[in-house]
C-alpha atoms as a PDB file:
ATOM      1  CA  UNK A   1     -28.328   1.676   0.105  1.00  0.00           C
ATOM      2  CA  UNK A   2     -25.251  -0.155   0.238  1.00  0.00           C
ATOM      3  CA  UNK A   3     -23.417   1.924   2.782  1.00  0.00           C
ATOM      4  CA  UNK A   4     -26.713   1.649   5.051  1.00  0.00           C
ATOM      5  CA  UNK A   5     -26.403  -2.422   4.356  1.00  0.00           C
ATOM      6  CA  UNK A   6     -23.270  -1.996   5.974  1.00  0.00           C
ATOM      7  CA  UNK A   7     -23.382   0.505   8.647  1.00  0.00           C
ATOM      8  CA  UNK A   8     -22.520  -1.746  11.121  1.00  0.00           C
ATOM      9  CA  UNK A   9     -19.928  -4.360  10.331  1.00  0.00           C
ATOM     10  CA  UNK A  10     -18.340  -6.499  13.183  1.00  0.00           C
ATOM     11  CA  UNK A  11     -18.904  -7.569  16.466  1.00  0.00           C
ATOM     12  CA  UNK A  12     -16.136  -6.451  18.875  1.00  0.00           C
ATOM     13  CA  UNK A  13     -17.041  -7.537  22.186  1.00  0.00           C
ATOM     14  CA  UNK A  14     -20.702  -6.686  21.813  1.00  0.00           C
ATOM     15  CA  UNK A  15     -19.615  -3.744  19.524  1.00  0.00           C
ATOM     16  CA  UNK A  16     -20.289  -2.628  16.112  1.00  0.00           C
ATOM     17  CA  UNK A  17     -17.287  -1.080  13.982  1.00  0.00           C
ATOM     18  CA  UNK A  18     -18.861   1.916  12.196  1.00  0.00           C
ATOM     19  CA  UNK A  19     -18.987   2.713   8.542  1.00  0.00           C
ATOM     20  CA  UNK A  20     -17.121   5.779   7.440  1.00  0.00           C
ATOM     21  CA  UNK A  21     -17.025   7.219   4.089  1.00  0.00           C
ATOM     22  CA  UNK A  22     -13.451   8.261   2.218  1.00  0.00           C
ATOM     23  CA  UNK A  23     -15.235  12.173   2.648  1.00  0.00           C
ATOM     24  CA  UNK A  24     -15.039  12.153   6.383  1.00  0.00           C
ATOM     25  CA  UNK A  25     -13.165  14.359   8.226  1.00  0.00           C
ATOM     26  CA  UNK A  26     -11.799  10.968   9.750  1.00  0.00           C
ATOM     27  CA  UNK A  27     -10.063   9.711   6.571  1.00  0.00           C
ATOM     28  CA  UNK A  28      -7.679  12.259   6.546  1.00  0.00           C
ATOM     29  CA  UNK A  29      -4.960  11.012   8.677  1.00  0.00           C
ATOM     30  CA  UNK A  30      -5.151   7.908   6.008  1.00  0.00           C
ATOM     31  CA  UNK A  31      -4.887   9.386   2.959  1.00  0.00           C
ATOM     32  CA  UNK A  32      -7.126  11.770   0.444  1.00  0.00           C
ATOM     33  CA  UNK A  33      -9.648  11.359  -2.255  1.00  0.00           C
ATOM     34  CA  UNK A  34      -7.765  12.267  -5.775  1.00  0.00           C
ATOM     35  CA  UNK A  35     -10.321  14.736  -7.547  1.00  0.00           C
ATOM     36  CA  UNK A  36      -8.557  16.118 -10.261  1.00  0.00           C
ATOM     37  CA  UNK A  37      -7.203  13.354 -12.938  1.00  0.00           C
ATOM     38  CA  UNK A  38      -9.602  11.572 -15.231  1.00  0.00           C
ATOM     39  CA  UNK A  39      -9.415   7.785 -14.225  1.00  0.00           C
ATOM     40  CA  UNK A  40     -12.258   6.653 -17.037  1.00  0.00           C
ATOM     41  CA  UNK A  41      -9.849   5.284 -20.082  1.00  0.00           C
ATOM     42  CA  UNK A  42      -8.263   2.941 -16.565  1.00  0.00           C
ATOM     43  CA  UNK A  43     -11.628   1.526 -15.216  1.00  0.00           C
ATOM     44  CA  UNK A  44     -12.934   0.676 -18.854  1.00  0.00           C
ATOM     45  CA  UNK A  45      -9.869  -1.029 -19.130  1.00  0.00           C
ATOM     46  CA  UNK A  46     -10.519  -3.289 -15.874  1.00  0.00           C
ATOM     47  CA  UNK A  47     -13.329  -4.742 -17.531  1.00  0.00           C
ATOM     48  CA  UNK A  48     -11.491  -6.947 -18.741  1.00  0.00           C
ATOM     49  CA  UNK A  49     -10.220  -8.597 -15.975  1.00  0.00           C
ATOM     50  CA  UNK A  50     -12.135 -11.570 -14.194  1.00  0.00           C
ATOM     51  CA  UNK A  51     -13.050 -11.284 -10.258  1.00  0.00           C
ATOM     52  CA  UNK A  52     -12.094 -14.671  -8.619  1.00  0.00           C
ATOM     53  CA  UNK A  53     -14.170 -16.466  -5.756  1.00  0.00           C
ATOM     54  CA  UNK A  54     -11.134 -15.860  -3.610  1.00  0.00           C
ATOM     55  CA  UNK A  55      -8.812 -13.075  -3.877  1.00  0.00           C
ATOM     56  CA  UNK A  56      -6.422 -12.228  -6.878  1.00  0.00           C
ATOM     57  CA  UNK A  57      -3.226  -9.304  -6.786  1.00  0.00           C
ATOM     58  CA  UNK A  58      -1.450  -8.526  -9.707  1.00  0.00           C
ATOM     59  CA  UNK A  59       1.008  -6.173  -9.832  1.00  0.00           C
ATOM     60  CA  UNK A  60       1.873  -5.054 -13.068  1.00  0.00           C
ATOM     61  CA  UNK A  61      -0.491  -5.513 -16.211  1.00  0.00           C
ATOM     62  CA  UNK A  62       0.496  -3.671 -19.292  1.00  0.00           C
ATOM     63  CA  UNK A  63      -2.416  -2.350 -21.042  1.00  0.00           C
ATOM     64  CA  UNK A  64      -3.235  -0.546 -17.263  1.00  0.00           C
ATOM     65  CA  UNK A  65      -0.096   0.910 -17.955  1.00  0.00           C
ATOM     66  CA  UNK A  66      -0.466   2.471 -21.229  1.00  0.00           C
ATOM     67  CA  UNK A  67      -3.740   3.981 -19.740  1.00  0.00           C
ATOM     68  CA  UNK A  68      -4.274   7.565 -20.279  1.00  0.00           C
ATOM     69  CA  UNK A  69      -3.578   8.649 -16.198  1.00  0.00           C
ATOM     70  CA  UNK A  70      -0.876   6.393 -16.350  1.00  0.00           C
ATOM     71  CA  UNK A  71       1.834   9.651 -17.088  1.00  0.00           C
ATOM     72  CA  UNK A  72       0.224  11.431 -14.679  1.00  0.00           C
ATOM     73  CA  UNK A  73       0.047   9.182 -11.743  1.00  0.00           C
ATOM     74  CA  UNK A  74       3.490   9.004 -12.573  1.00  0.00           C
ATOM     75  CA  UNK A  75       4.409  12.688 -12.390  1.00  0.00           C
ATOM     76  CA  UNK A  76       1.591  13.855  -9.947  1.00  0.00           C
ATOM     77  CA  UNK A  77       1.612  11.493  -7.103  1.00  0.00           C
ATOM     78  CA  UNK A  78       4.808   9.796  -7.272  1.00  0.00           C
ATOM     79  CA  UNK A  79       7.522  12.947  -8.186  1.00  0.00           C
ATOM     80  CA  UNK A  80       8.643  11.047 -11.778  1.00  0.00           C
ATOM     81  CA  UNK A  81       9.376   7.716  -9.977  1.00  0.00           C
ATOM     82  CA  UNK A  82       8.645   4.614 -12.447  1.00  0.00           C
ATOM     83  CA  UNK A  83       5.335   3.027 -11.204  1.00  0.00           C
ATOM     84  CA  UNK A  84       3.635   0.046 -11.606  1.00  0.00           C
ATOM     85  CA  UNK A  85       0.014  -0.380 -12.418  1.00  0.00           C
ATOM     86  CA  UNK A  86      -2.339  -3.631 -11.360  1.00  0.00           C
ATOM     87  CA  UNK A  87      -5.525  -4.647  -9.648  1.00  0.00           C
ATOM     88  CA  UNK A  88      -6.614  -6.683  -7.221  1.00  0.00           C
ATOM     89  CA  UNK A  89     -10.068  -8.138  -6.944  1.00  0.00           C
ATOM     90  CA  UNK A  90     -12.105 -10.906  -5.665  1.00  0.00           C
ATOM     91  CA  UNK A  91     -14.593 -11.980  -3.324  1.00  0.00           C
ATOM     92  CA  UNK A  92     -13.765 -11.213   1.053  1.00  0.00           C
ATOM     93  CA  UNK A  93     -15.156 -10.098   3.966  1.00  0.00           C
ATOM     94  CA  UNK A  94     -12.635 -10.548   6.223  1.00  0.00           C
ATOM     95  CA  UNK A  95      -9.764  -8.186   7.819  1.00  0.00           C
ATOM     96  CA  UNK A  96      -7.051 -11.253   7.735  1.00  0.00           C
ATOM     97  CA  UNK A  97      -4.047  -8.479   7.554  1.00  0.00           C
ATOM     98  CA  UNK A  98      -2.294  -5.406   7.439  1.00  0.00           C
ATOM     99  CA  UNK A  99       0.311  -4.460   5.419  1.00  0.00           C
ATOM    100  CA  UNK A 100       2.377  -0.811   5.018  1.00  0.00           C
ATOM    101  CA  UNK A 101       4.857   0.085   2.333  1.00  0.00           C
ATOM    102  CA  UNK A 102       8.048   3.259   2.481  1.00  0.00           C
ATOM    103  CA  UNK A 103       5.412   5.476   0.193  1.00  0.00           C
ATOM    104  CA  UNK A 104       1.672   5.928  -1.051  1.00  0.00           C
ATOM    105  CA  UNK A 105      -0.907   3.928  -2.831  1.00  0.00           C
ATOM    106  CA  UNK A 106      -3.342   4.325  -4.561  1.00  0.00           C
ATOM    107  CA  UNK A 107      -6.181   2.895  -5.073  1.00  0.00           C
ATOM    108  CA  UNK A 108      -9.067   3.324  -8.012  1.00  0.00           C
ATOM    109  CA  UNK A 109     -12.401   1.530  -7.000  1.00  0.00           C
ATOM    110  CA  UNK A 110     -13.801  -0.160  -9.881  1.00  0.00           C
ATOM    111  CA  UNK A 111     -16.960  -1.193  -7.463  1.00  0.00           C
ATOM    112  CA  UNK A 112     -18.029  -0.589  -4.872  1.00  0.00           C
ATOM    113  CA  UNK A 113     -15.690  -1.818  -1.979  1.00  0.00           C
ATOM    114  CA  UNK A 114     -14.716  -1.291   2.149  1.00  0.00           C
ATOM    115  CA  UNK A 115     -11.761  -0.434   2.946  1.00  0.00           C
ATOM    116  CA  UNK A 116     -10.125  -1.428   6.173  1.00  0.00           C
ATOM    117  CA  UNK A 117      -7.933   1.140   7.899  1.00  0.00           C
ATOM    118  CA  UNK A 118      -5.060   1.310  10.264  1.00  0.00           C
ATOM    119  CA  UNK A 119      -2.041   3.817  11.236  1.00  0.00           C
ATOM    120  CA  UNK A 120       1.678   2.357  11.532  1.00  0.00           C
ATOM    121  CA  UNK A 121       2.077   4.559  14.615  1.00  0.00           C
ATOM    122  CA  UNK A 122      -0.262   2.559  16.507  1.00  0.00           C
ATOM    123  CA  UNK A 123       1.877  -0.723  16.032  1.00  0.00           C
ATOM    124  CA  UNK A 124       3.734  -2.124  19.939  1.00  0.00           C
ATOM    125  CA  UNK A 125       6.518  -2.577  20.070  1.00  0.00           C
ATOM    126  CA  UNK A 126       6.534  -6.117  19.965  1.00  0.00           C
ATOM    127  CA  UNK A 127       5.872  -5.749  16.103  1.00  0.00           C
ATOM    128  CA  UNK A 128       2.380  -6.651  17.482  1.00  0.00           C
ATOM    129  CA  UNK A 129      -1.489  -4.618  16.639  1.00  0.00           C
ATOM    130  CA  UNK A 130      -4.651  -4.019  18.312  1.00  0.00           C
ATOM    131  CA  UNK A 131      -7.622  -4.930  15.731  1.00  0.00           C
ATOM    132  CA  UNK A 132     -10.020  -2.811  17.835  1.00  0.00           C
ATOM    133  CA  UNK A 133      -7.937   0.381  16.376  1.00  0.00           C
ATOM    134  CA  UNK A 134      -8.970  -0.483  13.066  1.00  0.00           C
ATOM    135  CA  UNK A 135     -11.577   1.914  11.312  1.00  0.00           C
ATOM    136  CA  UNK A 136     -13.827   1.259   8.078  1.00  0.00           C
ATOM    137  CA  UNK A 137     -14.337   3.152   4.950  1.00  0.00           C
ATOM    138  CA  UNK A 138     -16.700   2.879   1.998  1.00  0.00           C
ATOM    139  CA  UNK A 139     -15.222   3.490  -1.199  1.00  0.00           C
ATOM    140  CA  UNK A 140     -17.651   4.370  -4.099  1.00  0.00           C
ATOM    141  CA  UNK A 141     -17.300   2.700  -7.550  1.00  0.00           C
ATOM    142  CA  UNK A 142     -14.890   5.134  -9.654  1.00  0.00           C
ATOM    143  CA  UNK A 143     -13.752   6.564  -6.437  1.00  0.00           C
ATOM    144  CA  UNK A 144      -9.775   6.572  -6.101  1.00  0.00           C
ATOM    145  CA  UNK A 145      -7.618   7.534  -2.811  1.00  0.00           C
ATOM    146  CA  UNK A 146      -4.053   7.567  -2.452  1.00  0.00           C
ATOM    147  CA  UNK A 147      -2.982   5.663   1.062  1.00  0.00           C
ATOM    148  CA  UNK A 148      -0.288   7.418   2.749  1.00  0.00           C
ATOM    149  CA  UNK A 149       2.829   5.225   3.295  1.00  0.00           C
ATOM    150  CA  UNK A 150       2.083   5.292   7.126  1.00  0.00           C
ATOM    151  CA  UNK A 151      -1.468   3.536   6.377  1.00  0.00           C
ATOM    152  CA  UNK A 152      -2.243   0.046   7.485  1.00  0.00           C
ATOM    153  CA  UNK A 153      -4.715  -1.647   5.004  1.00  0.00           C
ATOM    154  CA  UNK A 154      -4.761  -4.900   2.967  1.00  0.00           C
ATOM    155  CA  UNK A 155      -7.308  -6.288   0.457  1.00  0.00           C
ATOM    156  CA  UNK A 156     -10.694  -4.559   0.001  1.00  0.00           C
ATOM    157  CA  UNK A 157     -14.182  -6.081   1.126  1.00  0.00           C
ATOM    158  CA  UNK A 158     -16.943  -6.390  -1.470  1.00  0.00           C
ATOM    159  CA  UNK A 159     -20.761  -4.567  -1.096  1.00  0.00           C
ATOM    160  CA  UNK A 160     -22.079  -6.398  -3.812  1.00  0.00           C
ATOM    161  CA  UNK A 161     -22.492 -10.319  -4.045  1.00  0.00           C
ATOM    162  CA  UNK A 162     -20.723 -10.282  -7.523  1.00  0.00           C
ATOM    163  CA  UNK A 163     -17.239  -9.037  -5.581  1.00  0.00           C
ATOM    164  CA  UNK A 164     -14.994  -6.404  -6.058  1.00  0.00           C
ATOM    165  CA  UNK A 165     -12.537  -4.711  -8.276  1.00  0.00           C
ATOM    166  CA  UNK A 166     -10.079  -2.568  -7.404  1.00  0.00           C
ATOM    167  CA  UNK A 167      -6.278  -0.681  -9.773  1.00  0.00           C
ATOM    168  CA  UNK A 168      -3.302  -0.794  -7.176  1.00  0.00           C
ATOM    169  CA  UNK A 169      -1.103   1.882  -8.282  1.00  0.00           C
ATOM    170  CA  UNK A 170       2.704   1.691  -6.411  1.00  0.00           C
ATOM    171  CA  UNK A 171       6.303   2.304  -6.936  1.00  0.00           C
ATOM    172  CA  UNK A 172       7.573  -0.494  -9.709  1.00  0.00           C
ATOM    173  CA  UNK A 173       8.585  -3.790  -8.452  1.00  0.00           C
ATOM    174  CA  UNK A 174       6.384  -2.883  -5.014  1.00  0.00           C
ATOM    175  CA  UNK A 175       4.587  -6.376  -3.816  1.00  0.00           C
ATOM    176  CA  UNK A 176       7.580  -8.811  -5.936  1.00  0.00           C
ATOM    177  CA  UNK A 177       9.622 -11.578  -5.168  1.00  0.00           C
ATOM    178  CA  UNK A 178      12.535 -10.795  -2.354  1.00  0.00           C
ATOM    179  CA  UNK A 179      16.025 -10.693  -4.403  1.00  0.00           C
ATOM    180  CA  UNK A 180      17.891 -10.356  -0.697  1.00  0.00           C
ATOM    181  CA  UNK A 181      17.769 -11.873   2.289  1.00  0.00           C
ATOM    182  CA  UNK A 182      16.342 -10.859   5.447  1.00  0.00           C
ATOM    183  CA  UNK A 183      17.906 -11.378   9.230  1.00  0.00           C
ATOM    184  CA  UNK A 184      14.302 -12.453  10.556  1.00  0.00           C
ATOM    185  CA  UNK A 185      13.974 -10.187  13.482  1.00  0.00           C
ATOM    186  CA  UNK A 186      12.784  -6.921  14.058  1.00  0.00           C
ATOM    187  CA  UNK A 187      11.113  -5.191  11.750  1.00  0.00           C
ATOM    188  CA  UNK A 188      12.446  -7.507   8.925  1.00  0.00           C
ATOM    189  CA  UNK A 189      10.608 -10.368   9.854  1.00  0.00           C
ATOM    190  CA  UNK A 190       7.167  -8.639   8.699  1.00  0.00           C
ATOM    191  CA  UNK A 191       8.690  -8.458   5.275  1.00  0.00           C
ATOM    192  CA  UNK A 192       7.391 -10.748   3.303  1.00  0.00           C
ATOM    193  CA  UNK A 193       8.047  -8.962  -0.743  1.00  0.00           C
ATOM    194  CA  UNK A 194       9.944  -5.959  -1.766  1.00  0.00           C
ATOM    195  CA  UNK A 195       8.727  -2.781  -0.199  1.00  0.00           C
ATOM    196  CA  UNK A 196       5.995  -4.750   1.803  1.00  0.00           C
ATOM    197  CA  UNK A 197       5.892  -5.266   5.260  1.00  0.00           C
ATOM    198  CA  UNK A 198       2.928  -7.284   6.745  1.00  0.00           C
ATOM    199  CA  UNK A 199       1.138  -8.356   9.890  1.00  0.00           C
ATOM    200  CA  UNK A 200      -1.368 -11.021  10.157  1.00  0.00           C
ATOM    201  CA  UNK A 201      -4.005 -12.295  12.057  1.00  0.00           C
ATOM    202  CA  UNK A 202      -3.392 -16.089  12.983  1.00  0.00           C
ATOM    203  CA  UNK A 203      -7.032 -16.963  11.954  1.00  0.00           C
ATOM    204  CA  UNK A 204      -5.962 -15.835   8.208  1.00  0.00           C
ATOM    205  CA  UNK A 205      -3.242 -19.011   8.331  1.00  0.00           C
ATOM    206  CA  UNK A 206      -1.058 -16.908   5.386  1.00  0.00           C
ATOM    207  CA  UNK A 207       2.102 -19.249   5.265  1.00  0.00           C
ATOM    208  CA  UNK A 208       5.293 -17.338   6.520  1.00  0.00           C
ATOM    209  CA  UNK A 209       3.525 -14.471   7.953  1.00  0.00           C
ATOM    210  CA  UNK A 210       4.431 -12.583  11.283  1.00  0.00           C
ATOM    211  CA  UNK A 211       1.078 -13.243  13.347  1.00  0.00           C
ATOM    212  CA  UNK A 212       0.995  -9.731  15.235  1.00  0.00           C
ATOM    213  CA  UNK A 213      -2.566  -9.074  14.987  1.00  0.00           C
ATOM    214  CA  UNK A 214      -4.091  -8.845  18.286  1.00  0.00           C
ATOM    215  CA  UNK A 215      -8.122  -9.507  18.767  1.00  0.00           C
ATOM    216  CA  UNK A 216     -10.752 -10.443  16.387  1.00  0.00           C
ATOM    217  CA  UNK A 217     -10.169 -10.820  12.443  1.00  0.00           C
ATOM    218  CA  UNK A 218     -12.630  -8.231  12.150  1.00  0.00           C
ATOM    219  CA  UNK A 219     -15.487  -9.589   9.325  1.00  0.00           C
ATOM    220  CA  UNK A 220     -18.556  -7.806   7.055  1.00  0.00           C
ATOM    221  CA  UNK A 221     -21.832  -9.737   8.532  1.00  0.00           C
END
């Protein structure tokens, strides 16, 4: 019912951007659905967490650590590399940017949520990308994905009225503070944290952000 709500999603010149699910064919130059580790001890522990009117990341958040998957995420997805183990969630409907990282994420949908997809191969030159590239994916609730580092994506979009929830699962200190500085020009000037590069849409007004997305700030009606 929800996926049907949101078949079509944005008007792109008279267009519609179709809904995909993370089971097409089509999602597998993005990333894949993880099948076999037991995410249920994690998403009982996201109840606790509140979902703002606006959006919310946090990074790290200890009890998401000590979850059961937590050793295995570790040792599965990332090779033994420390990780870190957050959330995001919140209320939006909007594309507003894309961001990439140097490895995988993944991603455990609490709810229901959209995500919006891009590839890092399809960025100009210039630094600059073409919205009309981007493609749409429903994620079920208790659904999670890894993102290949090569993905584009940024926050989710909500189905539901009552917003989304979403565990971000990355290398440690992914998403924090810059401890260096950066020269400002090429690729450097769409980093904006460690280990995250970013492009924006000028419509999303995020302070210090390249604006390199080109076309509409694609939005759920």
């Amino acid at each position: 019912k929800n996926l049907l709500k949101y078949r079509k999603i944005s008007k792109r010149g008279g267009r519609s951007l179709k809904m995909k699910k993370v089971t097409d064919e089509s999602f597998k130059k993005y990333g894949k659905v993880i099948s076999n580790l037991d995410f249920s001890d994690l998403l009982e522990k996201m109840n606790a967490t509140q979902v703002p009117e606006d959006v919310i990341y946090v990074p790290s958040m200890e009890c998401l650590e000590k979850s059961d998957v937590a050793q295995k995420l570790k040792n599965s997805i990332y090779g033994g590399l420390d990780i870190q183990i957050g959330y995001c969630n919140g209320h939006n409907k909007s594309l507003n940017a894309l961001e990439y990282h140097r490895c995988s994420e993944v991603d455990v949908a609490v709810d229901n949520l959209i995500l919006l997809l891009g590839c890092q191969q399809d960025i100009e030159d210039d630094f600059t990308y073409d919205t009309e590239r981007v493609e749409a994916f429903y994620v079920p609730a208790g659904t999670a994905v890894e993102l290949y580092a090569t993905t584009l994506h940024y926050a989710p979009c909500n189905v539901e009225d009552q917003g989304f929830r979403c565990v971000i699962v990355l290398p440690k200190d992914t998403n924090t503070e810059l401890t260096f500085e950066t020269s400002g020009e090429g690729e450097e000037k769409l980093m904006v944290a460690k280990n995250k590069w970013l492009i924006a849409h000028e419509d999303a007004k995020i302070e210090g952000a390249f604006n390199g997305l080109k076309g509409l700030n694609i939005t759920l009606e």
